[in-house]
C-alpha atoms as a PDB file:
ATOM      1  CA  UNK A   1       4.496  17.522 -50.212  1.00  0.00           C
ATOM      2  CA  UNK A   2       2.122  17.380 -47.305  1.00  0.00           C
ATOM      3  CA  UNK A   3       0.673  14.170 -48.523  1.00  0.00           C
ATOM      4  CA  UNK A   4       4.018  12.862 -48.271  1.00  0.00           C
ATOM      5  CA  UNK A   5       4.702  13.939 -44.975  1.00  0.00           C
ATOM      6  CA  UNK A   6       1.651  12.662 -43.921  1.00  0.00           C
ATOM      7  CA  UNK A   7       2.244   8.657 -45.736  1.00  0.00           C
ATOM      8  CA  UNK A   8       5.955   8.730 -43.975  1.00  0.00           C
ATOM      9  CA  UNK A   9       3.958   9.284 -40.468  1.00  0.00           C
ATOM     10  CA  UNK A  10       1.510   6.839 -41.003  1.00  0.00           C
ATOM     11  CA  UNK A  11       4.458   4.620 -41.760  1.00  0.00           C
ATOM     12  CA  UNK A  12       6.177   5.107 -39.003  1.00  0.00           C
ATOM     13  CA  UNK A  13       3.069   3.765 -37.068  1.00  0.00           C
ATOM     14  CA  UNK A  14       3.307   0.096 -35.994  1.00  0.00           C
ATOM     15  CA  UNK A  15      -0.499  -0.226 -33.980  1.00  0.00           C
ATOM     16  CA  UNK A  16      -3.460   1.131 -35.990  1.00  0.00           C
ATOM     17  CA  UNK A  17      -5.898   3.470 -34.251  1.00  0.00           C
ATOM     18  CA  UNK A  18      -8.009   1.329 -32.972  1.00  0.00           C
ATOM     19  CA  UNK A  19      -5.645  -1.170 -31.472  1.00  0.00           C
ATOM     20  CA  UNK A  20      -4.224   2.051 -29.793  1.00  0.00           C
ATOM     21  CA  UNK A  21      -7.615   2.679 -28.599  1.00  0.00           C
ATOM     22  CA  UNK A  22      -8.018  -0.404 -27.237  1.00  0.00           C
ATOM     23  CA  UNK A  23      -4.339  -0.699 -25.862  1.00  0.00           C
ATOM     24  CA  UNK A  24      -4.973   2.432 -23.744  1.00  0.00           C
ATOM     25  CA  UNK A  25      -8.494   1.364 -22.640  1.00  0.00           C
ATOM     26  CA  UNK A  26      -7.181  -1.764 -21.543  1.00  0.00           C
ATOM     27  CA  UNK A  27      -4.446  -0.226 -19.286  1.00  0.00           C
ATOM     28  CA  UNK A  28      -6.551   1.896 -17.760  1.00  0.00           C
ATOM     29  CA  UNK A  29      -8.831  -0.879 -16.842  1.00  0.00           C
ATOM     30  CA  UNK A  30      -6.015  -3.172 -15.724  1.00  0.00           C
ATOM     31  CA  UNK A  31      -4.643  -0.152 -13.928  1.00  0.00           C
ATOM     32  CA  UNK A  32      -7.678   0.870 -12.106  1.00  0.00           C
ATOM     33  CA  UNK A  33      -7.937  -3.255 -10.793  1.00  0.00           C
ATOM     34  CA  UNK A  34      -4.229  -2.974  -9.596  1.00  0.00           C
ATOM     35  CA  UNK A  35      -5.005   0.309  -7.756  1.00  0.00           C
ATOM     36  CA  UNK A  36      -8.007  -1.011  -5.709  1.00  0.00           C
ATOM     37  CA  UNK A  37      -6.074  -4.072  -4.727  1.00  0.00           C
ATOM     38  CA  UNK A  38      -3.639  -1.759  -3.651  1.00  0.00           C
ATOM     39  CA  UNK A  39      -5.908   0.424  -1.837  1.00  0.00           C
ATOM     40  CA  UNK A  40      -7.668  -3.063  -0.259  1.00  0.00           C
ATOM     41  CA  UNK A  41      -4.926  -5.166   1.189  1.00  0.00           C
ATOM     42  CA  UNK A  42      -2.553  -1.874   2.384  1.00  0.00           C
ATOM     43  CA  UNK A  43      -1.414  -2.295   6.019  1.00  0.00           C
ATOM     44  CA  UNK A  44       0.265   0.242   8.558  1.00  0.00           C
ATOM     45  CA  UNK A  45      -0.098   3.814   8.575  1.00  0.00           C
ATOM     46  CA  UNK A  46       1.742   5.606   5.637  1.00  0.00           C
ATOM     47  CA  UNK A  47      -0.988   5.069   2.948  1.00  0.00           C
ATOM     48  CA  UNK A  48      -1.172   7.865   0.286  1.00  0.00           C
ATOM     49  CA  UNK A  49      -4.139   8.402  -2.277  1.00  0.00           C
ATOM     50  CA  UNK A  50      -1.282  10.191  -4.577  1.00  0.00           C
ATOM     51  CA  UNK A  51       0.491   6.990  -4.494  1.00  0.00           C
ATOM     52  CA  UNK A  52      -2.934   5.124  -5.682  1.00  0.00           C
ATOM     53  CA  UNK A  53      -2.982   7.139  -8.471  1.00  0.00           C
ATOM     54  CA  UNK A  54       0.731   6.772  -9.366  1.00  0.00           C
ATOM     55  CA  UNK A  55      -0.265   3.216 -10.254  1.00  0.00           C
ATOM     56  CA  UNK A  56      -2.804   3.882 -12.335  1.00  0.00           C
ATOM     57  CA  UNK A  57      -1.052   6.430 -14.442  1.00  0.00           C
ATOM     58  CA  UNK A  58       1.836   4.114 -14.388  1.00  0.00           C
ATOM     59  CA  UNK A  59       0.076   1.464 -16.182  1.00  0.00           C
ATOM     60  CA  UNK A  60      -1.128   4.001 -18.877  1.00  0.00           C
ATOM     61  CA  UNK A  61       1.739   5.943 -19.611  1.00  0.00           C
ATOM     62  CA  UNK A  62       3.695   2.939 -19.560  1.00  0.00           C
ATOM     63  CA  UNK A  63       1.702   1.157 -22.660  1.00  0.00           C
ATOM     64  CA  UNK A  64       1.651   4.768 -24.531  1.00  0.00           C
ATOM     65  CA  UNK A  65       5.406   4.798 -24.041  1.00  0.00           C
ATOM     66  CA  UNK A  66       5.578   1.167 -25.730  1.00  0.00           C
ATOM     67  CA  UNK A  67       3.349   2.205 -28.573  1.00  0.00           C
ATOM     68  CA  UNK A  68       5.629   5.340 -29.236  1.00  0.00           C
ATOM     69  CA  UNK A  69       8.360   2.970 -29.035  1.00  0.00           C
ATOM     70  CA  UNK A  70       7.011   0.390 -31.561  1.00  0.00           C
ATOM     71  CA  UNK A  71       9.891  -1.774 -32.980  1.00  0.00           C
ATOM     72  CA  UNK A  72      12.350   1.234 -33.295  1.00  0.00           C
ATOM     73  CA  UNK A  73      15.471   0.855 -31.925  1.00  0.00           C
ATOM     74  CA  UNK A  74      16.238   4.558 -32.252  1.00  0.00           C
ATOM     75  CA  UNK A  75      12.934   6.062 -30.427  1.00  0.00           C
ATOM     76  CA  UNK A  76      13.936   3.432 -27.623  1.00  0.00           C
ATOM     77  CA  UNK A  77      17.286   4.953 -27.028  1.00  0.00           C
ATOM     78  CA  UNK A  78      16.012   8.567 -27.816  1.00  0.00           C
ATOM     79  CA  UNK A  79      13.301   7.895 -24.844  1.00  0.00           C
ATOM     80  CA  UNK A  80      15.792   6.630 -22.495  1.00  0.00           C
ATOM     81  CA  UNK A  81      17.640  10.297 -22.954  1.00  0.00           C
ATOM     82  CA  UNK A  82      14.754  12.048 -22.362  1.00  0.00           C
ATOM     83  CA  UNK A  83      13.717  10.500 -19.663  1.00  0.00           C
ATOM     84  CA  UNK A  84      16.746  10.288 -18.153  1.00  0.00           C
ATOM     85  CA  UNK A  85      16.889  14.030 -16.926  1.00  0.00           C
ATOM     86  CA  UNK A  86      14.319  13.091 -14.896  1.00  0.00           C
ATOM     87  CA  UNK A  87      14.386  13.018 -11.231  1.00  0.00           C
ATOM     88  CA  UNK A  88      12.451  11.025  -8.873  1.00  0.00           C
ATOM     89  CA  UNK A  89      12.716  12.316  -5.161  1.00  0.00           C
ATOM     90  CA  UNK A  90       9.705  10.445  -3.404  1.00  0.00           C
ATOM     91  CA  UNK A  91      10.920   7.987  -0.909  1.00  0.00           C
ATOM     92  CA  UNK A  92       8.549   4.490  -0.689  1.00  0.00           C
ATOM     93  CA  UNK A  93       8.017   4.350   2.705  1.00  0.00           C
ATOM     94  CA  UNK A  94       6.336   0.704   2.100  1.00  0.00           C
ATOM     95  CA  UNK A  95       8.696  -2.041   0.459  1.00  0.00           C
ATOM     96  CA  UNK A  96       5.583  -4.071  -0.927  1.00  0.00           C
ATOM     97  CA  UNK A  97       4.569  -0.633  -2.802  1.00  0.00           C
ATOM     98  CA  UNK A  98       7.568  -1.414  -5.071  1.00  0.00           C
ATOM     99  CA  UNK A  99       5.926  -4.203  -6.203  1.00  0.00           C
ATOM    100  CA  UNK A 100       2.784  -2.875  -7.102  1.00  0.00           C
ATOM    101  CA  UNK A 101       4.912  -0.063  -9.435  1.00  0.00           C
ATOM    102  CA  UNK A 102       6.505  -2.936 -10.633  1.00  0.00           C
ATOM    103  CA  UNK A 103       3.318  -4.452 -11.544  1.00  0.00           C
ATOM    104  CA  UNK A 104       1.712  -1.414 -13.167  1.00  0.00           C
ATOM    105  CA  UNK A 105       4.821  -1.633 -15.334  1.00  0.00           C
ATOM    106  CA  UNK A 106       4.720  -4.779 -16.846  1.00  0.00           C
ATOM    107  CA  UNK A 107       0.962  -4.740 -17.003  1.00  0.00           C
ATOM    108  CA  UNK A 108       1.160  -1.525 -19.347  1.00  0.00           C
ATOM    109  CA  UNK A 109       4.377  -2.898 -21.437  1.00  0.00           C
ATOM    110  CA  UNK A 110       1.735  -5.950 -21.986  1.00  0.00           C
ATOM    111  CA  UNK A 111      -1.128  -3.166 -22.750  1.00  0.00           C
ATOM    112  CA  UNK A 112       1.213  -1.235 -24.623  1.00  0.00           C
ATOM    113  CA  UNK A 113       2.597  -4.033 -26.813  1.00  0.00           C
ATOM    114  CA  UNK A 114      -0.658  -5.337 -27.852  1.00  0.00           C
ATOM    115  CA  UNK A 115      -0.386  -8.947 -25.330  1.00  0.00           C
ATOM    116  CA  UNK A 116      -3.528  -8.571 -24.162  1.00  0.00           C
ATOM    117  CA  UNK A 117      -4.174 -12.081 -22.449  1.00  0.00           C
ATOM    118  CA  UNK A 118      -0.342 -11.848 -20.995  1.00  0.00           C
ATOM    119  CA  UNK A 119      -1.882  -8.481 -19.794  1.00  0.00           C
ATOM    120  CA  UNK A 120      -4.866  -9.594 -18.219  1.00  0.00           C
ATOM    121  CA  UNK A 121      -3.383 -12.780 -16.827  1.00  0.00           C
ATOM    122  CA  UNK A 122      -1.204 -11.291 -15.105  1.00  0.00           C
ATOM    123  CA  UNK A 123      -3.152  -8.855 -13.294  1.00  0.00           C
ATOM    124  CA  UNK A 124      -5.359 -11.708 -12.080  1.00  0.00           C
ATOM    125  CA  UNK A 125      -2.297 -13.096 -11.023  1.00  0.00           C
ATOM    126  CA  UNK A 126      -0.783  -9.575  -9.047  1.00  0.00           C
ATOM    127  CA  UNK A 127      -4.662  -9.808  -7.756  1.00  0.00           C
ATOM    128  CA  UNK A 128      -5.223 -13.007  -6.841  1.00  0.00           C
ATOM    129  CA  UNK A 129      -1.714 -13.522  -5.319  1.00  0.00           C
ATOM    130  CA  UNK A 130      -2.346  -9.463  -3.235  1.00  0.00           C
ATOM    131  CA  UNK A 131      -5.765 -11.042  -1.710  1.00  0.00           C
ATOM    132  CA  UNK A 132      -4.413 -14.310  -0.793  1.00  0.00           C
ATOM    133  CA  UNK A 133      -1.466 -12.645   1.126  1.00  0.00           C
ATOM    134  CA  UNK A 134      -3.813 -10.489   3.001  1.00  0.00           C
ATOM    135  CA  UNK A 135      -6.440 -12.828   3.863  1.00  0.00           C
ATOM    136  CA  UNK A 136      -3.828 -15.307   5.526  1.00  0.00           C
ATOM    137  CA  UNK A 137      -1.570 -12.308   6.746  1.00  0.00           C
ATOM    138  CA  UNK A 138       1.406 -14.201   5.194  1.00  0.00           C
ATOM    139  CA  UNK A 139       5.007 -13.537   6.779  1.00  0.00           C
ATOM    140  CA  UNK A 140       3.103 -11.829   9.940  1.00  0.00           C
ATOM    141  CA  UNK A 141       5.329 -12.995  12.763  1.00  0.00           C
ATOM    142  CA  UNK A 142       1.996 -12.367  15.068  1.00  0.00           C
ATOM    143  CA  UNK A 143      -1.579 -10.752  13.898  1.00  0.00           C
ATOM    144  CA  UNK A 144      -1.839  -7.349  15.615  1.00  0.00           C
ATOM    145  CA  UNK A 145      -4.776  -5.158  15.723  1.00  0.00           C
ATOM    146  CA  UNK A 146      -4.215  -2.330  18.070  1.00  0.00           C
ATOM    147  CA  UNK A 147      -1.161  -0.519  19.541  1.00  0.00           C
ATOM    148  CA  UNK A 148      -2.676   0.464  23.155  1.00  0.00           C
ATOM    149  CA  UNK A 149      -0.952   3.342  24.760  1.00  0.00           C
ATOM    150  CA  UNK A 150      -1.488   5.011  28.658  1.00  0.00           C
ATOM    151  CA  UNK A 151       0.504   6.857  30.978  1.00  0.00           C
ATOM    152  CA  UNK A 152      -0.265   4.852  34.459  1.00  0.00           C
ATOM    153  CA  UNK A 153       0.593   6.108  38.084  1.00  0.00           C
ATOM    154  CA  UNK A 154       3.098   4.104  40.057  1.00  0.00           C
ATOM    155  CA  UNK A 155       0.709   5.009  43.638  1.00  0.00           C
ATOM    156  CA  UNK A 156      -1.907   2.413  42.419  1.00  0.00           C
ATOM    157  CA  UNK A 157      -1.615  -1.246  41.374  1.00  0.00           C
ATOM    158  CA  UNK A 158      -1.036  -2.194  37.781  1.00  0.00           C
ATOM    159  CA  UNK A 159      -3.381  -5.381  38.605  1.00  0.00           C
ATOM    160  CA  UNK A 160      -6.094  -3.434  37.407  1.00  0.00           C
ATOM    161  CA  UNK A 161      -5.162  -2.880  34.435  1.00  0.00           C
ATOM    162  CA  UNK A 162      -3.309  -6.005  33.662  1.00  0.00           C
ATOM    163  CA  UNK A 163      -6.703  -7.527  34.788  1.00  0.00           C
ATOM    164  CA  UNK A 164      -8.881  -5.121  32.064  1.00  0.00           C
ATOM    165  CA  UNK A 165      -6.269  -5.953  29.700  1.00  0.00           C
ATOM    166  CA  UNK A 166      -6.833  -9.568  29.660  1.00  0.00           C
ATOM    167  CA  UNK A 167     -10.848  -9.076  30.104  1.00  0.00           C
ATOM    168  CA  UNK A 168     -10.610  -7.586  26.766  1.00  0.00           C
ATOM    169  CA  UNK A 169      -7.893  -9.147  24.661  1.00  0.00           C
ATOM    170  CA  UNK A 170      -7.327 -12.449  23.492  1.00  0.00           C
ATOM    171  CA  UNK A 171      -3.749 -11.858  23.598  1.00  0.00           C
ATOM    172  CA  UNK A 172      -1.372  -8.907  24.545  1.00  0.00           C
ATOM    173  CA  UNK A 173       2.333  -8.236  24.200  1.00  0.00           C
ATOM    174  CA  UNK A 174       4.126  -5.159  26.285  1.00  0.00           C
ATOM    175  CA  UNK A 175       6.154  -3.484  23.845  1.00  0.00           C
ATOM    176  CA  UNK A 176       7.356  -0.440  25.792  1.00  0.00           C
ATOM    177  CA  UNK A 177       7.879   0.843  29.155  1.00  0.00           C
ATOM    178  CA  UNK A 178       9.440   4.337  29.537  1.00  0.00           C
ATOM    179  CA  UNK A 179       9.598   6.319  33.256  1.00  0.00           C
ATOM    180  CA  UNK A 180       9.021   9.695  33.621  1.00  0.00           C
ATOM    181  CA  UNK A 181      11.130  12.172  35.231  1.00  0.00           C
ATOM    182  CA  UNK A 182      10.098  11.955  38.043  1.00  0.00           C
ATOM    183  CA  UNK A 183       9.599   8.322  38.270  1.00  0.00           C
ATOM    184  CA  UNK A 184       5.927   9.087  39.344  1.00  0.00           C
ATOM    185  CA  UNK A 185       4.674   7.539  35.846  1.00  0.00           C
ATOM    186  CA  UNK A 186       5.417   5.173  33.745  1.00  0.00           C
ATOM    187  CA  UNK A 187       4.341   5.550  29.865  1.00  0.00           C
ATOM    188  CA  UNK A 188       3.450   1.780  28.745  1.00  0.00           C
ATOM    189  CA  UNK A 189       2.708   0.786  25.046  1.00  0.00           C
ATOM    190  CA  UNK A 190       0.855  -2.630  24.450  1.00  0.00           C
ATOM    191  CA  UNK A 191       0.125  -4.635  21.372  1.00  0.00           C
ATOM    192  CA  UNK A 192      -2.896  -6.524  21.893  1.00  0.00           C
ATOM    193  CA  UNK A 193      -6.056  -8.300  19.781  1.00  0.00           C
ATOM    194  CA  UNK A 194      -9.123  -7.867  20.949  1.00  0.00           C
ATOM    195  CA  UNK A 195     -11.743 -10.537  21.889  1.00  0.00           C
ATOM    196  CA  UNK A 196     -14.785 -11.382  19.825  1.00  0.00           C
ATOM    197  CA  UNK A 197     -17.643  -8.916  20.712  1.00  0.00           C
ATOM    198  CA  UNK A 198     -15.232  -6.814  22.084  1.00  0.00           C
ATOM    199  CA  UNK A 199     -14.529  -3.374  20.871  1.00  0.00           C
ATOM    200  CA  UNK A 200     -11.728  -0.863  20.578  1.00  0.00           C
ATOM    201  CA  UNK A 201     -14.488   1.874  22.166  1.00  0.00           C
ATOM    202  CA  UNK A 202     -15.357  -0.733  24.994  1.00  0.00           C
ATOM    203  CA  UNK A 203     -11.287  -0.857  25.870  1.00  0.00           C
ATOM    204  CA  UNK A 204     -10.554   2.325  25.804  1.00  0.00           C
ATOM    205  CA  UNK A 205     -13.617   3.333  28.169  1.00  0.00           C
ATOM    206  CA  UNK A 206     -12.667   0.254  30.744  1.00  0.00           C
ATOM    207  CA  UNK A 207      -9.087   2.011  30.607  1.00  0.00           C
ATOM    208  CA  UNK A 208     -10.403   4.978  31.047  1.00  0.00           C
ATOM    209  CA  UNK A 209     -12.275   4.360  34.270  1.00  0.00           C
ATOM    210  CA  UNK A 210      -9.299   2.908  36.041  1.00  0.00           C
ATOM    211  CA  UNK A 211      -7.598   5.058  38.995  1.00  0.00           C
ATOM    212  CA  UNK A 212      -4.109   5.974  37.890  1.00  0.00           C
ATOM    213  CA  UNK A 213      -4.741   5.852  34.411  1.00  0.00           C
ATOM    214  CA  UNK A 214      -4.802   8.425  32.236  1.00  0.00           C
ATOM    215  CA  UNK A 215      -3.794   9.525  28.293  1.00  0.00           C
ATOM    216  CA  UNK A 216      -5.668   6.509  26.945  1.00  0.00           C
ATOM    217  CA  UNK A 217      -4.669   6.009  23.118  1.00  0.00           C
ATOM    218  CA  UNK A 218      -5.852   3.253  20.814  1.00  0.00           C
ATOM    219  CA  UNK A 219      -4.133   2.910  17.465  1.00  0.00           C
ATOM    220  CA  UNK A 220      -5.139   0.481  15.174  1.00  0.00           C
ATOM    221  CA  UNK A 221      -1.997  -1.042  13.360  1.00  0.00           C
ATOM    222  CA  UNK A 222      -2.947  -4.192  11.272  1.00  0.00           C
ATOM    223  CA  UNK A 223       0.640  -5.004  10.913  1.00  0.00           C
ATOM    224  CA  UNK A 224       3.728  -2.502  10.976  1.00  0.00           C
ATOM    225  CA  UNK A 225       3.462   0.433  13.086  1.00  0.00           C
ATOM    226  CA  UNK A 226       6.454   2.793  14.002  1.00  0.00           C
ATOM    227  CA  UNK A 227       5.887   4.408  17.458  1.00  0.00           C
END
């Protein structure tokens, strides 16, 4: 009886042990190259190491899920049940992160169903396509480096700081101006890129020195920054 038990398991099995083996190893190879590319070419300010590693185990689970599955039509349907009581609350504060999920998927259905050169394929494809996007900063209506923020006083001339601005950046935009109460200061935020051989330490210290000026902030922003 137990031997039986045992043969109607084993026949249940579409992938032998070592192509499991090597199904999972593979994922979490692939999974681990998606991740850094993820990690490399991220832009802004809401990166998150959890989300890094959602990729990664992604990719795996995803091609164990596709072995389980196998070519029966019941376990598919009997997974979709089970995983449909469960909820997913985390809001993707980054459209392009979608993609990378996305990516992880289909890389460990590949993994999982034993297409290993569709697998790796196309994660030098995901890769190639990530590092070509970055490099050229593709769909960037402008390249931005820094967000510069400073609360000025309306007694001195904002030639001096228009001038310092100019000394140090190859190109600046004004992107807010707000009063204070009083109407004694004005809060201004700048986008700017910096000159060659010019630093962000070298700006904020010129900005620094200049009467009227005061709550110097530098933020480095890449490309999408919400202030």
């Amino acid at each position: 009886m137990p031997e039986e038990i045992v043969n109607q398991g084993l026949a249940l099995l579409t992938y032998s042990y070592d192509e499991m083996i090597i199904n999972i190893a593979l994922s979490i190879a692939l999974g681990f190259m998606i991740a850094n590319t993820y990690k490399f070419t991220h832009k802004g300010l809401s990166y998150s190491q959890s989300f890094t590693h959602t990729i990664l185990f992604v990719c795996v689970i995803v091609a164990i899920v596709m072995m389980v599955i196998g070519g029966s039509l019941a376990r598919a349907f009997a997974l979709v049940g089970a995983l449909s009581i469960i909820r997913f609350r985390t809001v993707i504060k980054d459209t392009k992160d979608t993609s990378f999920v996305f990516a992880s998927l289909a890389i460990g259905m590949a993994c999982g169903t034993s297409n290993y050169f569709l697998a790796t394929v196309a994660t030098i494809s995901v890769i190639g396509l990530s590092l070509i996007i970055h490099r050229i900063n593709y769909g960037a209506l402008y390249k931005s480096e820094f967000i510069l923020r400073f609360r000025f006083s309306q007694e001195h001339s904002s030639a001096d700081y228009l001038e310092k601005i100019q000394e140090y950046s190859k190109r600046s935009n004004m992107l807010h101006i707000e009063p204070s109460g009083d109407s004694e200061y004005l809060n201004l935020t700048y986008d700017i890129t910096l000159n060659e051989g010019s630093s962000a330490e070298d700006l904020t210290k010129a900005m620094g020195a200049i009467d009227g000026i005061s709550e110097v902030v530098l933020i480095a922003s890449k490309s999408d920054v919400d202030y």
